[in-house]
Protein backbone atom coordinates (compact mmCIF):
# COMPACT_ATOMS: atom_id res chain seq x y z
CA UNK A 1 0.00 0.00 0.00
CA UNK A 2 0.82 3.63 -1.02
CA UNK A 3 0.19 5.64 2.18
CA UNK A 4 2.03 9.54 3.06
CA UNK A 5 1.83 8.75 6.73
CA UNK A 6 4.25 7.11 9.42
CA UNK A 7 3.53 3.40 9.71
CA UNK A 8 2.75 4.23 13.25
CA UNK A 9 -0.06 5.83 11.98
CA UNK A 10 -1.98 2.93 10.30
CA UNK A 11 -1.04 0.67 13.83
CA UNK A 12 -2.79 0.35 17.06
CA UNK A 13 -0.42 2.45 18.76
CA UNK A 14 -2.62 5.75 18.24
CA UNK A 15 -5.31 4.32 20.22
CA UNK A 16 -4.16 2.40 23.57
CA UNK A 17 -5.08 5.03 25.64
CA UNK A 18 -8.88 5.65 23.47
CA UNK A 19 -11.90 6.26 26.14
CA UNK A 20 -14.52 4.81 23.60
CA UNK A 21 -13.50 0.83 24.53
CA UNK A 22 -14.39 1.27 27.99
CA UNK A 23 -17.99 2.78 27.56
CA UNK A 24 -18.97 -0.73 26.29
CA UNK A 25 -20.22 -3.20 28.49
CA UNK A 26 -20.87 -6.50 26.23
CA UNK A 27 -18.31 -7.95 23.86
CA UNK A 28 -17.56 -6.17 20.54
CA UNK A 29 -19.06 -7.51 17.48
CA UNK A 30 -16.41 -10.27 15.66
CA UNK A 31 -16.59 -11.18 12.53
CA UNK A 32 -14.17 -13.93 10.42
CA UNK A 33 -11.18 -13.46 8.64
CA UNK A 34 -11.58 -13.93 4.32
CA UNK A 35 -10.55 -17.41 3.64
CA UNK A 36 -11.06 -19.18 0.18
CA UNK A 37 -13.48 -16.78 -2.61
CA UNK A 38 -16.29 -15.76 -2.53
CA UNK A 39 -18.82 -13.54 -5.17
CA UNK A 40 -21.58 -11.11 -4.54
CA UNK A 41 -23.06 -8.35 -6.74
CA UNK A 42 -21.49 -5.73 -4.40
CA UNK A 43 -17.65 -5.47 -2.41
CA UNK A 44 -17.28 -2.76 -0.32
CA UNK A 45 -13.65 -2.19 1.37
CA UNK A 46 -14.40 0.11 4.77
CA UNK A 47 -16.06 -0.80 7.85
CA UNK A 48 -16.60 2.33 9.03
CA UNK A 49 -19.57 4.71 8.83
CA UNK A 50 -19.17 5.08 4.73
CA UNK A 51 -18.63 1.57 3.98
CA UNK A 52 -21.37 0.43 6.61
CA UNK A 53 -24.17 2.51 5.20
CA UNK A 54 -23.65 1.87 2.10
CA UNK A 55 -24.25 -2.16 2.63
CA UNK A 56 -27.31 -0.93 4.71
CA UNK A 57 -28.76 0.46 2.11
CA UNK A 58 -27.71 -1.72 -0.89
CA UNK A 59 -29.24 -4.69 1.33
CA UNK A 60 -32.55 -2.75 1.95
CA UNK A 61 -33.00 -3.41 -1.72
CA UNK A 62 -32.05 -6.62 -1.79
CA UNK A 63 -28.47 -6.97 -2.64
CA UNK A 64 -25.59 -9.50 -2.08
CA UNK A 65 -22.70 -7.56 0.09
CA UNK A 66 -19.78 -8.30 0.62
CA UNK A 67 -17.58 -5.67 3.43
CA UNK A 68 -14.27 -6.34 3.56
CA UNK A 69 -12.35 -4.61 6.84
CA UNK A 70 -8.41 -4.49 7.35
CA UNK A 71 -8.89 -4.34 10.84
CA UNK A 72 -11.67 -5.05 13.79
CA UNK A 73 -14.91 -3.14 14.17
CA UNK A 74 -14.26 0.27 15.43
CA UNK A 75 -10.60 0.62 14.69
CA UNK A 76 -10.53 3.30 12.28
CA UNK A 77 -12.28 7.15 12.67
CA UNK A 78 -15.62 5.84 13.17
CA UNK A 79 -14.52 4.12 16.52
CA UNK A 80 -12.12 7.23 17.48
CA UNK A 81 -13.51 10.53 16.48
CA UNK A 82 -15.44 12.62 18.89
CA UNK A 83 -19.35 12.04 18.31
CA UNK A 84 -20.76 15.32 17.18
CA UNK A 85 -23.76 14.72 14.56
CA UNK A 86 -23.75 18.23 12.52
CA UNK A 87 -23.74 19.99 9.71
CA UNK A 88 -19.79 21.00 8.38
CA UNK A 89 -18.59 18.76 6.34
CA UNK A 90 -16.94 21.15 3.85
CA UNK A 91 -14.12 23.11 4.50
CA UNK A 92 -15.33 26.32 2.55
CA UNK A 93 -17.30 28.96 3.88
CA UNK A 94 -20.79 29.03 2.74
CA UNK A 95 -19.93 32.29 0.03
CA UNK A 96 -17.46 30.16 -1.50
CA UNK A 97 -19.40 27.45 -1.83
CA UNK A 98 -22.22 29.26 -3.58
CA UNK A 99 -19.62 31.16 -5.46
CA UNK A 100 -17.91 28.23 -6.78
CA UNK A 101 -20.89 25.58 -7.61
CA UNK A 102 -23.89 28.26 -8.18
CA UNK A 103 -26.82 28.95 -5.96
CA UNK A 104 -28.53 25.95 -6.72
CA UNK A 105 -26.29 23.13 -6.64
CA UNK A 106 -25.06 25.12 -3.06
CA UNK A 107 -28.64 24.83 -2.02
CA UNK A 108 -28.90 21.05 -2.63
CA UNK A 109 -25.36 20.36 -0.77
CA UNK A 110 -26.94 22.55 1.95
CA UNK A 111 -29.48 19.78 1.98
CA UNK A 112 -27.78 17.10 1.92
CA UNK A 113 -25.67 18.18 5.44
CA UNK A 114 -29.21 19.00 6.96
CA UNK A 115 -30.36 15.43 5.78
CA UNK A 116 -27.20 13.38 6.63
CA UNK A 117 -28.14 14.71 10.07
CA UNK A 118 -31.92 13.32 9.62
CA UNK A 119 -30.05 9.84 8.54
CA UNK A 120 -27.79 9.20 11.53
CA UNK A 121 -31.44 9.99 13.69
CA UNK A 122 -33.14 7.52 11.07
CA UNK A 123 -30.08 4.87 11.56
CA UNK A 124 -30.70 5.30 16.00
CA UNK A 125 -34.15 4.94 15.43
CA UNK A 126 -34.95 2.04 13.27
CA UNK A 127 -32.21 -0.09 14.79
CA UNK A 128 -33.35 0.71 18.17
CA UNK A 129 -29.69 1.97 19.08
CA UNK A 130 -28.27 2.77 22.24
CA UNK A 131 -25.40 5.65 21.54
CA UNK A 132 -25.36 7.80 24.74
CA UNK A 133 -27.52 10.77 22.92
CA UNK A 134 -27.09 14.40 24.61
CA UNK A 135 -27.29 17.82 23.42
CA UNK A 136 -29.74 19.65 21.69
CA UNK A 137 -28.34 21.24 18.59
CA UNK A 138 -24.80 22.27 18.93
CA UNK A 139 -22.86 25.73 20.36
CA UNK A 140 -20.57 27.51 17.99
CA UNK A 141 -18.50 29.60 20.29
CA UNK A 142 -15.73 32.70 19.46
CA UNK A 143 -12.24 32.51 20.67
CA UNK A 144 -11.05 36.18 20.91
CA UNK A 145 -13.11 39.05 20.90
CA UNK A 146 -12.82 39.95 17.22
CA UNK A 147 -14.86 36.25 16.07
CA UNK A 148 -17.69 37.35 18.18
CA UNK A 149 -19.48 39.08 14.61
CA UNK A 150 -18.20 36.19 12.63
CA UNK A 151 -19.82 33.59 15.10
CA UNK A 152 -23.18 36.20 15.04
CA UNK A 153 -22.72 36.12 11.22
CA UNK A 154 -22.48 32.24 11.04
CA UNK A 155 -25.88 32.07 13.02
CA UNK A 156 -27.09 34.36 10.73
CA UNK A 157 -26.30 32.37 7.33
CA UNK A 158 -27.84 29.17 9.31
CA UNK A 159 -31.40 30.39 9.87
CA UNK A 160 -30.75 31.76 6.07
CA UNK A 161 -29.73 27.89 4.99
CA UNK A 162 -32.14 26.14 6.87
CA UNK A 163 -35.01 28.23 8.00
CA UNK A 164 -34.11 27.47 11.67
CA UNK A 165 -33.79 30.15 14.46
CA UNK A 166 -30.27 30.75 16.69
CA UNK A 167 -29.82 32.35 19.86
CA UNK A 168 -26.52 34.58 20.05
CA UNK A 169 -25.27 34.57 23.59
CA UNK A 170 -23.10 37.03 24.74
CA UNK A 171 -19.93 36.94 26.60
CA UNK A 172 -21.48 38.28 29.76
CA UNK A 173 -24.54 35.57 29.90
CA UNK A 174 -22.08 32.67 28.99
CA UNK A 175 -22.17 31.79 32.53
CA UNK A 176 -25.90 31.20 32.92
CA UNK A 177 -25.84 28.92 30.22
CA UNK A 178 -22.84 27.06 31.92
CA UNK A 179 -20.66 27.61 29.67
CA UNK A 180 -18.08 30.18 31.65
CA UNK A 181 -14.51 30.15 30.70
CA UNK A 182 -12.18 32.83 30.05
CA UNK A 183 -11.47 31.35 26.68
CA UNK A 184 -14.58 32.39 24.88
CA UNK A 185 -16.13 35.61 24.04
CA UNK A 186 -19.61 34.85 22.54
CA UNK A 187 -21.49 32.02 21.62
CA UNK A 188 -24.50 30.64 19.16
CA UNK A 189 -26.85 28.01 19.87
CA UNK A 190 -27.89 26.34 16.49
CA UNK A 191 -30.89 23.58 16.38
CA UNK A 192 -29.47 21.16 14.38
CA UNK A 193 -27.46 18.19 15.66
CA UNK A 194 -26.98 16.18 18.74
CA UNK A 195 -23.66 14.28 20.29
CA UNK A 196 -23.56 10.70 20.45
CA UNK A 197 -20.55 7.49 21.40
CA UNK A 198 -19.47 6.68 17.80
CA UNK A 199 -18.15 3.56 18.94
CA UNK A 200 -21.61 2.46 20.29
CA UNK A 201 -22.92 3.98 17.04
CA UNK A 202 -20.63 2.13 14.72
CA UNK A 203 -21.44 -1.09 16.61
CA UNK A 204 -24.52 -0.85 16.28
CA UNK A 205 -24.69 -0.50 12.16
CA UNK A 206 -22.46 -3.31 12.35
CA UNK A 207 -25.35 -5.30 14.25
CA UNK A 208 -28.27 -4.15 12.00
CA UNK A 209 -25.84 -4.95 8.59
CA UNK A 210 -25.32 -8.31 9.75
CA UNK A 211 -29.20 -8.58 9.76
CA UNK A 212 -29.52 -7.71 6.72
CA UNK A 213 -27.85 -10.09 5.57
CA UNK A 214 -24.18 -8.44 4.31
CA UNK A 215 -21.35 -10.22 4.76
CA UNK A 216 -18.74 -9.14 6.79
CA UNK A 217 -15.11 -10.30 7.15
CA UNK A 218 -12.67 -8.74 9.55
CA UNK A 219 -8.94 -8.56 9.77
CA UNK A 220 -8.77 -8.75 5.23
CA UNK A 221 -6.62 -6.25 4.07
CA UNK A 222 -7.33 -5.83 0.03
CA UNK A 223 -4.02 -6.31 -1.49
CA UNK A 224 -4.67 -5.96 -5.07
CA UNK A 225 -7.61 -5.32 -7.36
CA UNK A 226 -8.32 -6.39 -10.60
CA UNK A 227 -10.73 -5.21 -13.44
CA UNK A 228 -12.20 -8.40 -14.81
CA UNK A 229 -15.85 -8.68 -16.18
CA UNK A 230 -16.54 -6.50 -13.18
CA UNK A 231 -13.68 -6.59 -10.11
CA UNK A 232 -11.64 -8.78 -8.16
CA UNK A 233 -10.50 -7.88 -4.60
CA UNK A 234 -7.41 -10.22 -3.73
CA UNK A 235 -6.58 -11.07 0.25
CA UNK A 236 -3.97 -11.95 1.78
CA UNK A 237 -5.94 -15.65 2.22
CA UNK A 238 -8.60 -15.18 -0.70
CA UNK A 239 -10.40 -12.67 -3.18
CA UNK A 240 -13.80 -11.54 -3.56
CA UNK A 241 -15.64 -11.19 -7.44
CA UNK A 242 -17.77 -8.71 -7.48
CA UNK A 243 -19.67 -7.00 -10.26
CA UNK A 244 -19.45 -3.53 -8.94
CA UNK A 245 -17.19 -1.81 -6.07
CA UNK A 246 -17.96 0.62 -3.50
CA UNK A 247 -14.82 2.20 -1.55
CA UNK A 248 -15.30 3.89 1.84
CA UNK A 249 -11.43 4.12 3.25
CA UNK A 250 -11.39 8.01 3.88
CA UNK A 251 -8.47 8.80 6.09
CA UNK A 252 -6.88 5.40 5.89
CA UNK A 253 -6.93 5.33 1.86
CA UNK A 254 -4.11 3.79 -0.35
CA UNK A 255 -2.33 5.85 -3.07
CA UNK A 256 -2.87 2.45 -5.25
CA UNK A 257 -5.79 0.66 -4.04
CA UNK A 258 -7.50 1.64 -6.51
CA UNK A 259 -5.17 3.75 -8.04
CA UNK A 260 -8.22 6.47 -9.25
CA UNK A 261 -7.42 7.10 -5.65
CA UNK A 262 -4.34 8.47 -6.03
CA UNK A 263 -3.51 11.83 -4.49
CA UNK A 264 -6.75 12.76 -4.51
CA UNK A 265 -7.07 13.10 -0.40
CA UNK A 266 -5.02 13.84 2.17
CA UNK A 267 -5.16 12.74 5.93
CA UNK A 268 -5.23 14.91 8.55
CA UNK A 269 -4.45 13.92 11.96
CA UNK A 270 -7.16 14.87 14.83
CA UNK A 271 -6.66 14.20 18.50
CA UNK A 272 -8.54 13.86 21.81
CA UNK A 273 -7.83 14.30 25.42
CA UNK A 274 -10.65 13.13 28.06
CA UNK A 275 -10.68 14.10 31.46
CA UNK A 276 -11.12 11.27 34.74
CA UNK A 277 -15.25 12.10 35.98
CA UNK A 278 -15.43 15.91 37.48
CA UNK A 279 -17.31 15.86 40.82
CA UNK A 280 -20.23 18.55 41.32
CA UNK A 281 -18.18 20.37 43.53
CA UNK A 282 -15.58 20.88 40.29
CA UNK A 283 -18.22 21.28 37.73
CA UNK A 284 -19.58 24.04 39.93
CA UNK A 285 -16.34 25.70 40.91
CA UNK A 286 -15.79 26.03 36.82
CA UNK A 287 -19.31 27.41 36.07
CA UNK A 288 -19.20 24.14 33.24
CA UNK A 289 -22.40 22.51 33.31
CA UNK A 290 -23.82 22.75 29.94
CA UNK A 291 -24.32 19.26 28.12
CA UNK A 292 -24.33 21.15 24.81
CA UNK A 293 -21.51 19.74 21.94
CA UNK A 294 -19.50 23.20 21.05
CA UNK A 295 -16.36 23.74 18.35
CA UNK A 296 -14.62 27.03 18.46
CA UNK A 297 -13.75 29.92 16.12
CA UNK A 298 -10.52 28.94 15.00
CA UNK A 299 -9.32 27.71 11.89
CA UNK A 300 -7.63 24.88 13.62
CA UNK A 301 -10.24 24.45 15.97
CA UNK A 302 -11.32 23.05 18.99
CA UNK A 303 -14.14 20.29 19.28
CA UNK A 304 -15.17 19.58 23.07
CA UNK A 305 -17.72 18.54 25.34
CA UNK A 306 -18.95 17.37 28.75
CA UNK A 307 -19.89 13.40 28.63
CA UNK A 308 -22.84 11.90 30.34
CA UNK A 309 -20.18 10.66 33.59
CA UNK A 310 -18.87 13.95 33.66
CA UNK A 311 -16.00 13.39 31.52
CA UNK A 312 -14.43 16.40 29.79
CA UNK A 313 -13.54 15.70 26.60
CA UNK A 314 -11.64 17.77 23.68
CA UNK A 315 -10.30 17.48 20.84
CA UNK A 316 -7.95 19.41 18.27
CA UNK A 317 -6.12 19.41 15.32
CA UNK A 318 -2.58 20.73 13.85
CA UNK A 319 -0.33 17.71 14.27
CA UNK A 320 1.56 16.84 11.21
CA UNK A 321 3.32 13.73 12.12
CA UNK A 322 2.37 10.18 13.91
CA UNK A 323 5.74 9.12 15.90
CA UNK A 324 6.06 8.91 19.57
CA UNK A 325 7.65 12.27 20.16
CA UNK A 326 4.87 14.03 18.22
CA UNK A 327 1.98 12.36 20.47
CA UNK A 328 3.74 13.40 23.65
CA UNK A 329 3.93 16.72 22.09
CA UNK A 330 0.48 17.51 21.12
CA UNK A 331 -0.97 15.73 24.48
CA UNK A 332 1.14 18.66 25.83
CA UNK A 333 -0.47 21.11 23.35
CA UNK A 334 -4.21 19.59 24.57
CA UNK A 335 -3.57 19.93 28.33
CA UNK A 336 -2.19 23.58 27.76
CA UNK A 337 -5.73 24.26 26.02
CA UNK A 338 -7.31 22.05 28.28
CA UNK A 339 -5.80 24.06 31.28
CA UNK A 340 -6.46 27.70 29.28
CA UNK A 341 -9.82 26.98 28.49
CA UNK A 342 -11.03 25.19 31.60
CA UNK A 343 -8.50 26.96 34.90
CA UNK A 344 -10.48 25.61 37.84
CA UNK A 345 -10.17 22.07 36.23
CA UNK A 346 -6.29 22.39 35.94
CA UNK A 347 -5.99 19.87 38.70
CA UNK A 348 -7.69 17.33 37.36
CA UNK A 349 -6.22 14.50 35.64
CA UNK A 350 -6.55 13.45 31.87
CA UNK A 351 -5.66 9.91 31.49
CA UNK A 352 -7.32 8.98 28.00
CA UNK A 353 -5.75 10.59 24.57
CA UNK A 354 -5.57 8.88 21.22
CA UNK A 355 -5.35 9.97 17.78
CA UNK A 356 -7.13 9.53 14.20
CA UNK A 357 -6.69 10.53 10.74
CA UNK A 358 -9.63 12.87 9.13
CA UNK A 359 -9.76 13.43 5.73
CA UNK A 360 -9.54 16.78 3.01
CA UNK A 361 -10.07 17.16 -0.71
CA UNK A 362 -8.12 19.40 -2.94
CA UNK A 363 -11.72 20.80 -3.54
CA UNK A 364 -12.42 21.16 -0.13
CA UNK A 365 -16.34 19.94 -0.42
CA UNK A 366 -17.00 15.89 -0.03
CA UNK A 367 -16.85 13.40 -2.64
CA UNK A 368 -19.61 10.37 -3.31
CA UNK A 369 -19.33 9.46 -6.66
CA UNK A 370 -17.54 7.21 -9.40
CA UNK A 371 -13.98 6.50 -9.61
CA UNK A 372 -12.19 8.00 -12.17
CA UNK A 373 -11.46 5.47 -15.07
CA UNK A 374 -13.25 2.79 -13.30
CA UNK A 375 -16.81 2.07 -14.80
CA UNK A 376 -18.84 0.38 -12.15
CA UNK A 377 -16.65 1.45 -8.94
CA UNK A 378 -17.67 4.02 -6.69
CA UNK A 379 -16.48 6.14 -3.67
CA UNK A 380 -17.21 8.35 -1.19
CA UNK A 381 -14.68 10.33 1.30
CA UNK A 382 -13.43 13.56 2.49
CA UNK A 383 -15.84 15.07 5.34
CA UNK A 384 -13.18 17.24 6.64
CA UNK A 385 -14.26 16.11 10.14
CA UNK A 386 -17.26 15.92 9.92
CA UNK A 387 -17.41 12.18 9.13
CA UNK A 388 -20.30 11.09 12.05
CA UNK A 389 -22.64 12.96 9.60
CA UNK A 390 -21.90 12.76 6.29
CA UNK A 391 -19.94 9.26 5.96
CA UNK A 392 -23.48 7.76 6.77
CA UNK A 393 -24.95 10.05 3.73
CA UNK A 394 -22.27 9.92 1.07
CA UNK A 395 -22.35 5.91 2.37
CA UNK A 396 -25.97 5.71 1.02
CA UNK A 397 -25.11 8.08 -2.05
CA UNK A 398 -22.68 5.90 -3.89
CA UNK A 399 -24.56 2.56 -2.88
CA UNK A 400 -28.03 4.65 -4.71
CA UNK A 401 -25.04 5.18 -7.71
CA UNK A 402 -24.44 1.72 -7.59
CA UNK A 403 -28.06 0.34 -7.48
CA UNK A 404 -28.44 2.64 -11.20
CA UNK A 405 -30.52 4.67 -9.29
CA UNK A 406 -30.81 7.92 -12.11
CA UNK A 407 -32.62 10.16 -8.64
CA UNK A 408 -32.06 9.13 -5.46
CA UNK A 409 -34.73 9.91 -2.81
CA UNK A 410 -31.64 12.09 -1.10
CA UNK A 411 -30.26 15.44 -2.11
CA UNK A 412 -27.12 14.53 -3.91
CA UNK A 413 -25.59 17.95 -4.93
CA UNK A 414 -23.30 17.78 -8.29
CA UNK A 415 -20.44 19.03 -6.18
CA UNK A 416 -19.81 15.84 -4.75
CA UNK A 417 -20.06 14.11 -7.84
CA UNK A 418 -16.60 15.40 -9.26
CA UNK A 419 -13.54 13.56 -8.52
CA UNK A 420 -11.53 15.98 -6.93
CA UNK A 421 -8.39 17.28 -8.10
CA UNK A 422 -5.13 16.13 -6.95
CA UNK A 423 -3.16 17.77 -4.80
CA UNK A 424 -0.42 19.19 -6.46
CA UNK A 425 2.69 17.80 -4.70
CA UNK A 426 0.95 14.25 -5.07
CA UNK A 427 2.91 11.66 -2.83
CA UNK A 428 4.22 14.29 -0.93
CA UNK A 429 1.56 16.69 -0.45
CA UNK A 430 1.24 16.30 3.65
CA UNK A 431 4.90 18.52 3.33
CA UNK A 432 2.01 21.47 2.60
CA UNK A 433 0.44 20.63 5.83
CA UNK A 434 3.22 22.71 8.42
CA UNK A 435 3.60 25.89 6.28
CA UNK A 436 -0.96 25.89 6.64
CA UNK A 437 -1.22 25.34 9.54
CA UNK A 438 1.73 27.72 11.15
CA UNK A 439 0.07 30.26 8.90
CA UNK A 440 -3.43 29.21 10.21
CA UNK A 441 -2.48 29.31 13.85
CA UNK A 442 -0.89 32.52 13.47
CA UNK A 443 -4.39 34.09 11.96
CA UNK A 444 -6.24 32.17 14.54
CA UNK A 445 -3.76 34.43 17.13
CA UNK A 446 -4.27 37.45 15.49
C-alpha cells in the first residue's frame, strides 16, 4: 500500500489510551477473517460509517454484500472521532461554496448536510440503538473578541440555509448557560445536531448490517484489485468477485488501491484528550455545566464537550506527524488548552488521549461518486471532520449510484459528484500541511 503517513499511523499504537473501549459493556461484534473466494453483486472495502451505510442500504434493496475490513470493528475514525452529529462537512465557507458551484447546486449540498443529520437519527431509530444521545443542537463559540461578529454572522447564514432560528449569547450571559470560561467571548446556539458514542454507534450498524444479511469479514486487508468482467479484490488468504465496487477508506486510503485514488485526499491527523469524571463540587467551581456539543472559532479548531459521567472531553487538530515524540507533544499542546480553556479544572487528571486521521479534498467539499477510469466502482470520502454525519450520507449516495438509481430519494448535490483534483505535490503533499497550519495558527492568534 501507497500511504504519506508514518507506519505508526496505520497501527494500534494511536489508540491504547482511546476512552470509547471502555464505555462498552458486552463484547464487541467479531466477525471472520476472508478465507477461500467468494462472489456477490457488491464489495465494499471500509467498515466504518461510509462503507457500513452503504451495505445498509444496498441490502434494503435486496443486494448481495460483501464488506471487507483491514482491521476489527471500530478501529478506524468511526470508533475514534469525537461524536458530534452536525452539519460541516466542507471546508469552505458558505460564500465560497455558492460562489464556486452556483446557488442551486449550493442549495442542494446545503441539503444534503441537513439530511445526513436526519439519517444518523433515522439509523438510532430504526435499529433501536443505544449511543449515549445528549445535546440539543450544537454551540458555535468565538475565541477572541474579534470572532464574536463572525460567530453572530455564522448564526445568521444558518437560519438563512435552513429556515431554523439561533440564539446569540453574549460573553457576559455565557455563565448562565454554563458555559463560563475565560477562553470564549460569545457564543451561538444552532438547532441542528446532537452528540452521540461513535463507537456504540458504529457497533450498532455493524449489528443491524449483519441482519440484513451483508457479509462481513474482519482482519482482510485488500491487497490488489483487478478489473475483470466486473472486479476482483485479492486477500492476503482469498479474493472476492464482485460485479461492482464501493470504496469507503477516507483517512486510511491507499495511493494504489484503486489507483483512481491516487492523491486525490489527504489525511489529517485529529486528536482527543478526556478528562477522569469531574465531581459537582468541580463542575460548579468552573461554572461548566452545559451538556451542549461546542467547536470554536478557530481555523484549527477546537471540538469539546462534557460526557454523560462527567468526563471532559476535547479534541484538536494541527499535528503533522504520527511518531512517539509528536503524540507526547500535542498531548502537551491539549492539556495547555485544556488548562487555558477550563483553569479551575487544571488539577484534574486526563488519562485517556488517542489519535485519528480525518480526511480533506483538494476541492475542499466531499466526494460520493464514481472512480475516475473505473466504470462500475464508486467512492465516497473527504468530510473534513465531519465524518459522524456525512460518511453515513455519502455511504448511502454511492450505494443509490451503484443500485443505477438515475434520482435518489436524497439530495445529492453535483459538487460531490466530481472527482476531486489532486493535490499538487501528489505523494508528498502532507509537506504542505506545516507551512498551513503555522500560517493558520498565526491568523487564529491574530
Amino acid at each position: 500500500m501507497k500511504r504519506i503517513y508514518e507506519d505508526m499511523a496505520y497501527g494500534d499504537r494511536p489508540i491504547q489510551e482511546r476512552y470509547w473501549p471502555s464505555t462498552i459493556d458486552t463484547p464487541p461484534p467479531e466477525y471472520p477473517e476472508l478465507d477461500g473466494e467468494r462472489r456477490c453483486d457488491f464489495a465494499i472495502i471500509g467498515g466504518g460509517y461510509t462503507g457500513l451505510s452503504a451495505a445498509l442500504t444496498l441490502a434494503a434493496e435486496g443486494a448481495d454484500v460483501v464488506l471487507l475490513d483491514a482491521n476489527v470493528p471500530g478501529w478506524g475514525a468511526s470508533g475514534r472521532n469525537g461524536g458530534l452529529v452536525s452539519v460541516g462537512s466542507a471546508k469552505k465557507d458558505d460564500e465560497d461554496v455558492v460562489r464556486k458551484y452556483g446557488p442551486s447546486d449550493a442549495q442542494v449540498f446545503f441539503d444534503a448536510e441537513r439530511a445526513s443529520v436526519d439519517l444518523v437519527e433515522e439509523y438510532l431509530t430504526e435499529f433501536g440503538l443505544n449511543v449515549d444521545r445528549h445535546s440539543k443542537g450544537y454551540t458555535f463559540v468565538a475565541h477572541k473578541p474579534g470572532a464574536v461578529p463572525a460567530v453572530k454572522e455564522y448564526g445568521e447564514e444558518y437560519t438563512k440555509r435552513y429556515g431554523l432560528p439561533f440564539e446569540f449569547v453574549p460573553k457576559e450571559e455565557m455563565a448562565a448557560h454554563g458555559l463560563n470560561s475565560p477562553d470564549f467571548h460569545g457564543a451561538v446556539h444552532l438547532p441542528i445536531g446532537f452528540a452521540l458514542n461513535p463507537m456504540k454507534f458504529v457497533f450498532g450498524l455493524y449489528g443491524a448490517a449483519h441482519q440484513r444479511g451483508v457479509r462481513i469479514f474482519s482482519k482482510t486487508p485488500v491487497t490488489k484489485i483487478e478489473q475483470s468482467g466486473g472486479y476482483v479484490l485479492h486477500t492476503p488468504k482469498g479474493r472476492v468477485r464482485a460485479k461492482k465496487l464501493l470504496v469507503g477508506t477516507n483517512g486510511y486510503s491507499s495511493d494504489d488501491l484503486p489507483g483512481a485514488l491516487s492523491a486525490r485526499y489527504l489525511p489529517v491527523q485529529s486528536n482527543i484528550l478526556v478528562s477522569r469524571p469531574l465531581n459537582e463540587d468541580e463542575i460548579q467551581a468552573q461554572g461548566w455545566w452545559s451538556r451542549q456539543m461546542l467547536v470554536d472559532s478557530r481555523t484549527l479548531l477546537h471540538y469539546f464537550r462534557l460526557l454523560p459521567d462527567n468526563r471532559m472531553l476535547l479534541g484538536l487538530r494541527g499535528s503533522v506527524r504520527v511518531t512517539e515524540q509528536n503524540m507526547a507533544a500535542t498531548r502537551a499542546i491539549a492539556r495547555a488548552d485544556f488548562d487555558r480553556m477550563f483553569p479551575e479544572w487544571r488539577h484534574v487528571e486526563t488519562p485517556y488521549f488517542w489519535s485519528g486521521l480525518i480526511c480533506m479534498t483538494r476541492n475542499l467539499v466531499p466526494f460520493a461518486g464514481e472512480l475516475p477510469g473505473m466504470e462500475g466502482a464508486f467512492a465516497a470520502f473527504g468530510y473534513h471532520g465531519g465524518g459522524v454525519t456525512m460518511a453515513n450520507y455519502a455511504g448511502a449516495l454511492i450505494a443509490d449510484m451503484a443500485l443505477g438509481k438515475s434520482k435518489s430519494r436524497r439530495p445529492h448535490p453535483d459538487l460531490m459528484k466530481r472527482a476531486p483534483r489532486r493535490f499538487e505535490l501528489g505523494p508528498f503533499r502532507r509537506a504542505s500541511l506545516p507551512p498551513a497550519f503555522a500560517w493558520y495558527r498565526f491568523r487564529d492568534a491574530m
